[in-house]
N, C-alpha and C. Protein backbone atom coordinates (compact mmCIF):
# COMPACT_ATOMS: atom_id res chain seq x y z
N UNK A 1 -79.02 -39.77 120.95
CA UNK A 1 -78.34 -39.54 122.22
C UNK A 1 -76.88 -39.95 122.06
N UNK A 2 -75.79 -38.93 122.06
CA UNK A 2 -74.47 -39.57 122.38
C UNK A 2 -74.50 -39.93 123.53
N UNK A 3 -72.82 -40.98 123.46
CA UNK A 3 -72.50 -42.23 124.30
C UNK A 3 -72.31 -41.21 125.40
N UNK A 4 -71.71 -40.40 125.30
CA UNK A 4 -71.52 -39.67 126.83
C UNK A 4 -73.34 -39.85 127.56
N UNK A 5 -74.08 -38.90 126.84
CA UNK A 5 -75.02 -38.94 127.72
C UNK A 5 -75.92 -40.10 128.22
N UNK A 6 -75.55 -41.53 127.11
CA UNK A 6 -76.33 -42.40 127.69
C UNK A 6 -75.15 -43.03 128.85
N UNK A 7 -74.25 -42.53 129.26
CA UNK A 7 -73.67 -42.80 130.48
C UNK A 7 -72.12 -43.41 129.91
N UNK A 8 -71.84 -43.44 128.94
CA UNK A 8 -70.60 -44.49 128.55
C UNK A 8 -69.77 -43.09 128.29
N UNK A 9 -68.07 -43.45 128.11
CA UNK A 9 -67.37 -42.41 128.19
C UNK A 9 -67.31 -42.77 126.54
N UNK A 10 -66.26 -41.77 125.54
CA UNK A 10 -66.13 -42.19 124.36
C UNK A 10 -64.72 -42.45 124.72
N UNK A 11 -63.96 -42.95 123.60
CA UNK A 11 -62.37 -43.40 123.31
C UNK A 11 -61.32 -42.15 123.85
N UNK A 12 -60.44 -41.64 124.33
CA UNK A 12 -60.07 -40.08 124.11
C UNK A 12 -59.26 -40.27 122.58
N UNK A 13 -58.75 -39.10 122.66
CA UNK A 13 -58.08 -38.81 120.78
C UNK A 13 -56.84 -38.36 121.08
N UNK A 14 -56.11 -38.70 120.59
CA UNK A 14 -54.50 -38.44 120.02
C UNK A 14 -54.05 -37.57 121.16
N UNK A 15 -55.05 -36.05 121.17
CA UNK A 15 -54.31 -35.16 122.05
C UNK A 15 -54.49 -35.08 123.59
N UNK A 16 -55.33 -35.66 123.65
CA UNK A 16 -56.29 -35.93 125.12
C UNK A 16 -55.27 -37.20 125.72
N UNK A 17 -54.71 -38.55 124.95
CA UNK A 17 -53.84 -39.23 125.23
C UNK A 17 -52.46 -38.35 125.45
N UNK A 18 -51.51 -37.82 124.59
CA UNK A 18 -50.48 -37.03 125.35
C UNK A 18 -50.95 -36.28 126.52
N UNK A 19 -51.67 -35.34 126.88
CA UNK A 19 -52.15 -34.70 127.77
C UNK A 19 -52.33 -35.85 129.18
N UNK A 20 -53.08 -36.28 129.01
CA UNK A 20 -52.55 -37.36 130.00
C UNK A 20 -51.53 -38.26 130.24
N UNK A 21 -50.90 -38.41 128.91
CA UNK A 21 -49.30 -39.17 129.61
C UNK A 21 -48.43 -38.12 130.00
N UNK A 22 -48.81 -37.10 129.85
CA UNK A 22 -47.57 -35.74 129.82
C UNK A 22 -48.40 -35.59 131.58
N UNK A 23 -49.11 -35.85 132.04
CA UNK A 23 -49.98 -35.35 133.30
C UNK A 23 -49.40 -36.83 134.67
N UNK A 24 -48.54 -37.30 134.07
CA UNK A 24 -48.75 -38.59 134.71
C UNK A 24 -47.08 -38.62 135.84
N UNK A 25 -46.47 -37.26 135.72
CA UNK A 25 -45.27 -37.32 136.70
C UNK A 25 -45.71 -37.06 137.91
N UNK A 26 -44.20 -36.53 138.96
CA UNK A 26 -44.46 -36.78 140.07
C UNK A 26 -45.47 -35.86 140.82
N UNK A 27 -45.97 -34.71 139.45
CA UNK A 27 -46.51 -33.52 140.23
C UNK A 27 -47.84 -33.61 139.89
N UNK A 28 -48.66 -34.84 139.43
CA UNK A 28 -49.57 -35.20 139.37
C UNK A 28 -50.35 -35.56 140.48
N UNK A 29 -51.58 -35.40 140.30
CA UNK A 29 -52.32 -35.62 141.45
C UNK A 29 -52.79 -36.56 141.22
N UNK A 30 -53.08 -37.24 142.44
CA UNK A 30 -52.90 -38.45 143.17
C UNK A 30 -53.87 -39.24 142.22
N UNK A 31 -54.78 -39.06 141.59
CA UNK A 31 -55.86 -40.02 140.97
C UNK A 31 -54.73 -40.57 139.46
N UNK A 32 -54.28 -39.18 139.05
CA UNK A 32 -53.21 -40.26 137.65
C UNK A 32 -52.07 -40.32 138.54
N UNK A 33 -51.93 -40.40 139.96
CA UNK A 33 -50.19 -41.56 140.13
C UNK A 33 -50.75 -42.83 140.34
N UNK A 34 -52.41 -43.40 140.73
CA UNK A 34 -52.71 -44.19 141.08
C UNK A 34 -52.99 -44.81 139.80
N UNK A 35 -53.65 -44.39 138.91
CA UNK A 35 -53.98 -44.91 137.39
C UNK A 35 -52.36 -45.53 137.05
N UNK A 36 -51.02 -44.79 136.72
CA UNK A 36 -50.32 -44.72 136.46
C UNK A 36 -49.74 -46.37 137.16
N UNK A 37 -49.54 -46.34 138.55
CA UNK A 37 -49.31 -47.24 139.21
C UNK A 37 -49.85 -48.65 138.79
N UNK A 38 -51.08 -48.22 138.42
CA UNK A 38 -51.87 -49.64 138.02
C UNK A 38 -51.72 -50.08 136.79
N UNK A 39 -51.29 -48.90 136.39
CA UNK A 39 -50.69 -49.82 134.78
C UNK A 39 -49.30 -50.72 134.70
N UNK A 40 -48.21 -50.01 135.71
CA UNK A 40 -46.79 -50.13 136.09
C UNK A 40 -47.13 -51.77 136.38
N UNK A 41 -48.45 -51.77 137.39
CA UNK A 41 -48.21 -53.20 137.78
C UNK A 41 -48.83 -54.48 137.53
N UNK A 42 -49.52 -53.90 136.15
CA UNK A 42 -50.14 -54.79 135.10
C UNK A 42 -51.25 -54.76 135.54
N UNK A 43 -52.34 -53.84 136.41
CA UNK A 43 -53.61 -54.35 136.70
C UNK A 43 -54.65 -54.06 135.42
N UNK A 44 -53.78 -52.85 134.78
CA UNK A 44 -54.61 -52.38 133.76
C UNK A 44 -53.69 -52.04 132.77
N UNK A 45 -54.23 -51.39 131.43
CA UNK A 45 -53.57 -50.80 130.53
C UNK A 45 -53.87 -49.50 129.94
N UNK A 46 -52.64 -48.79 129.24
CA UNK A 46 -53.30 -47.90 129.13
C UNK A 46 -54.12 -48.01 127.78
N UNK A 47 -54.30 -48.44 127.37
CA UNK A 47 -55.17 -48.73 126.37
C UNK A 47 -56.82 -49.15 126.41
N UNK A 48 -56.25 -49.61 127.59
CA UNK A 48 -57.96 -49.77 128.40
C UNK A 48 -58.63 -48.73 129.12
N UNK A 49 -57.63 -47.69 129.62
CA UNK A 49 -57.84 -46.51 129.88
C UNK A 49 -58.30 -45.45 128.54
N UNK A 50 -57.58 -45.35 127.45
CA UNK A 50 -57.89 -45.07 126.02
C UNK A 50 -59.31 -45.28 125.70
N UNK A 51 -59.66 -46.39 125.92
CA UNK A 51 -60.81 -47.16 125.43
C UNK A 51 -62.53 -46.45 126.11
N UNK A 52 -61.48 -46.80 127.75
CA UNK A 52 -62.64 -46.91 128.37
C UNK A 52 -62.36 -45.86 129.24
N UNK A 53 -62.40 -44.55 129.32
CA UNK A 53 -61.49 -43.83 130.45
C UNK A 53 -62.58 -43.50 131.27
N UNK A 54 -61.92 -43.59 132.95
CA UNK A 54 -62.99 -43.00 133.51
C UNK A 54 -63.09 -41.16 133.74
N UNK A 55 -65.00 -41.30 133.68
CA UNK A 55 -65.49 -40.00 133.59
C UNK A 55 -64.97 -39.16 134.06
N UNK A 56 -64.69 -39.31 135.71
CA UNK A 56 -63.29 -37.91 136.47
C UNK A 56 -62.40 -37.74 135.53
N UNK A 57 -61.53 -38.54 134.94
CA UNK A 57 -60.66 -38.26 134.43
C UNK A 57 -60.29 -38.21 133.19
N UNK A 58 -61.63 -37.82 132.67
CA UNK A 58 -61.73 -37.24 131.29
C UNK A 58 -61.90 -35.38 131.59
N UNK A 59 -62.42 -35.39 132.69
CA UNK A 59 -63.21 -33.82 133.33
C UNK A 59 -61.43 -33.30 133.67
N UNK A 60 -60.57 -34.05 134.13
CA UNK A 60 -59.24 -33.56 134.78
C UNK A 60 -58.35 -33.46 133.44
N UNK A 61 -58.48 -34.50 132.06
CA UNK A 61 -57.81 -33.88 131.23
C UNK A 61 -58.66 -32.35 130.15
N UNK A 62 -59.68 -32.44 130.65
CA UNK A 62 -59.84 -31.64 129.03
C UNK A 62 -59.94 -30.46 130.48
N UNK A 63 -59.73 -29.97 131.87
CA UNK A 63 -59.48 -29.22 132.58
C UNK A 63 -58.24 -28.57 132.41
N UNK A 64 -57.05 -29.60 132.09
CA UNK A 64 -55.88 -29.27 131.97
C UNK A 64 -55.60 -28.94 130.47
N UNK A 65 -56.07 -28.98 129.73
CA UNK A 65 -56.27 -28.76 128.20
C UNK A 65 -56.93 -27.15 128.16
N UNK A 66 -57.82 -27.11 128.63
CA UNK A 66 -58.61 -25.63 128.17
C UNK A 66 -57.67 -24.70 129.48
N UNK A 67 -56.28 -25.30 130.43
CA UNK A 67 -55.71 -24.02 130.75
C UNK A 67 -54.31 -23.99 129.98
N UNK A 68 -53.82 -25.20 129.53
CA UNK A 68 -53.33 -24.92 128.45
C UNK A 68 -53.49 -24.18 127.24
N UNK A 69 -54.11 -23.47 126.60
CA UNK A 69 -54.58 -23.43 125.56
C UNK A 69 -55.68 -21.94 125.77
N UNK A 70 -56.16 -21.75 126.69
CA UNK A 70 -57.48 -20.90 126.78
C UNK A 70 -56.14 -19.33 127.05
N UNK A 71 -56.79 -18.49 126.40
CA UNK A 71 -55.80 -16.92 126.70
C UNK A 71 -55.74 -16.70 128.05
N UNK A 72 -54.86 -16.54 128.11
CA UNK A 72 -54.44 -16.25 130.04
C UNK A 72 -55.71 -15.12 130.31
N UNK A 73 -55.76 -15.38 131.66
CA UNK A 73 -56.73 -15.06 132.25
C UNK A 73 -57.91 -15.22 132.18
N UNK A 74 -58.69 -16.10 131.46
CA UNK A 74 -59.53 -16.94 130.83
C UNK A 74 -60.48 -18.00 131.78
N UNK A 75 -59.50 -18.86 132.38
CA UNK A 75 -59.67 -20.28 132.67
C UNK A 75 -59.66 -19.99 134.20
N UNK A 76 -60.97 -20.03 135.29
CA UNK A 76 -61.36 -20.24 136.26
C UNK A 76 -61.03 -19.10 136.50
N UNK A 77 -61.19 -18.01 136.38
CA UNK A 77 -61.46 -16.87 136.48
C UNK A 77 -63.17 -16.06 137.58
């Protein structure tokens, strides 16, 4: 059984990290300005986010990844 399915998230990877720091301006939605915020004010890190990311927001980067990337007209179609 992978860690996903026994309920744990895995680490993200190299590109899944830019993708989310590149996701983290003002035109971000509200769940990474709040992540974002909480790092700004030391509650967390992003490395702990790296580590341990939560499940939504693994679903919101590899969302924003496969419309990056998927041939136009492709992605939620």
């Amino acid at each position: 059984m992978s860690a996903v399915a026994a309920g744990s998230v895995e680490p993200l990877d190299a590109g899944m990290r830019e993708s989310l720091s590149a996701s983290c301006g003002p035109d971000a939605p509200v769940e990474l300005q709040a992540l974002a915020a909480r790092v700004r004010e030391g509650r967390t890190s992003w490395e702990a986010v790296w580590e341990r990311p939560p499940p939504a927001l693994v679903g919101r980067v590899l969302a924003d990844v496969a419309r990056r990337w998927a041939p136009s007209g492709t992605v939620g179609a």
